[in-house]
Protein backbone atom coordinates (compact mmCIF):
# COMPACT_ATOMS: atom_id res chain seq x y z
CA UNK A 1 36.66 -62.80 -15.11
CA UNK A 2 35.39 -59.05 -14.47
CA UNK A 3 32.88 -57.82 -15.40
CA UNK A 4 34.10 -55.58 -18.53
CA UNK A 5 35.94 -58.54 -19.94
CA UNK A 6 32.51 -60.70 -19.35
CA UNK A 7 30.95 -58.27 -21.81
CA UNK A 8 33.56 -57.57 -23.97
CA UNK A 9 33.02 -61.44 -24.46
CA UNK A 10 29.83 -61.60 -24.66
CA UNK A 11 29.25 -58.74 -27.40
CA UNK A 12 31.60 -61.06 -29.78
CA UNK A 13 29.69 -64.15 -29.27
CA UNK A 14 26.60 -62.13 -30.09
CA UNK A 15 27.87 -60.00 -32.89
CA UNK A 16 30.64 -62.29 -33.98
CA UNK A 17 32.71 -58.64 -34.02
CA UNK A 18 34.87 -57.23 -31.41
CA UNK A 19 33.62 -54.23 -29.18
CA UNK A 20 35.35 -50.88 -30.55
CA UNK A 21 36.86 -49.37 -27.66
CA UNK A 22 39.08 -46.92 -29.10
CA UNK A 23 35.95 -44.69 -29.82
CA UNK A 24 35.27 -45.25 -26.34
CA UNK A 25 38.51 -44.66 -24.72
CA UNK A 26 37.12 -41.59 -22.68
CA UNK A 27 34.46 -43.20 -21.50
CA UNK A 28 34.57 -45.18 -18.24
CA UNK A 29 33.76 -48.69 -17.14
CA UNK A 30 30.56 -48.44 -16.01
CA UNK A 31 29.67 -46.26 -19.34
CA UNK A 32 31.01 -49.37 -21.66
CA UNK A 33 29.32 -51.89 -19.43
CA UNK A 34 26.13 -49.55 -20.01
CA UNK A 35 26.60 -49.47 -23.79
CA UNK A 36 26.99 -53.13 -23.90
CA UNK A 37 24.32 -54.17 -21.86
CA UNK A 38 22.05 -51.59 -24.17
CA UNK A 39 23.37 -53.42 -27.48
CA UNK A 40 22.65 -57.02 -26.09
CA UNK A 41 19.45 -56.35 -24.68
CA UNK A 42 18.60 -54.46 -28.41
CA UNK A 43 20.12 -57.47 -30.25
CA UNK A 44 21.99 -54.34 -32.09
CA UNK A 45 25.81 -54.06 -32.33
CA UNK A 46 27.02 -50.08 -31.42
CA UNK A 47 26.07 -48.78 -34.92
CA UNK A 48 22.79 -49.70 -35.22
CA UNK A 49 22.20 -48.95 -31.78
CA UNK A 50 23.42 -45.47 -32.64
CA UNK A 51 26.75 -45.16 -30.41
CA UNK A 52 28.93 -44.87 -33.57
CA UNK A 53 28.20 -44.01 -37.12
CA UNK A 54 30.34 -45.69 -40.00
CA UNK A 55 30.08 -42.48 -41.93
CA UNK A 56 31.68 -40.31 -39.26
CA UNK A 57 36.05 -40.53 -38.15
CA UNK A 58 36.51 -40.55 -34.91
């Protein structure tokens, strides 16, 4: 499995939600893997981590 999809995984199991990567469709691999690794280590998902705000439209 590489390393994305690893993630991607993992963030589900820990958040029982999917990643959004539409928001993040500009950014690149190594950007997501960052963001991911940032909300697992926080025990945050994206929006309380402050990557993406509920109140905003992308």
């Amino acid at each position: 499995m590489d390393k994305l999809k690893k993630a991607l995984s993992e963030y589900r199991e820990v958040f029982d939600d999917n990643f959004p990567t539409i928001p993040f469709s500009g950014r690149t691999e190594e950007e997501l893997l960052g963001i991911i690794k940032d909300c697992l280590e926080k025990g945050k998902d994206v929006y309380d981590c402050g990557y993406l705000d509920l109140n905003r439209i992308y």
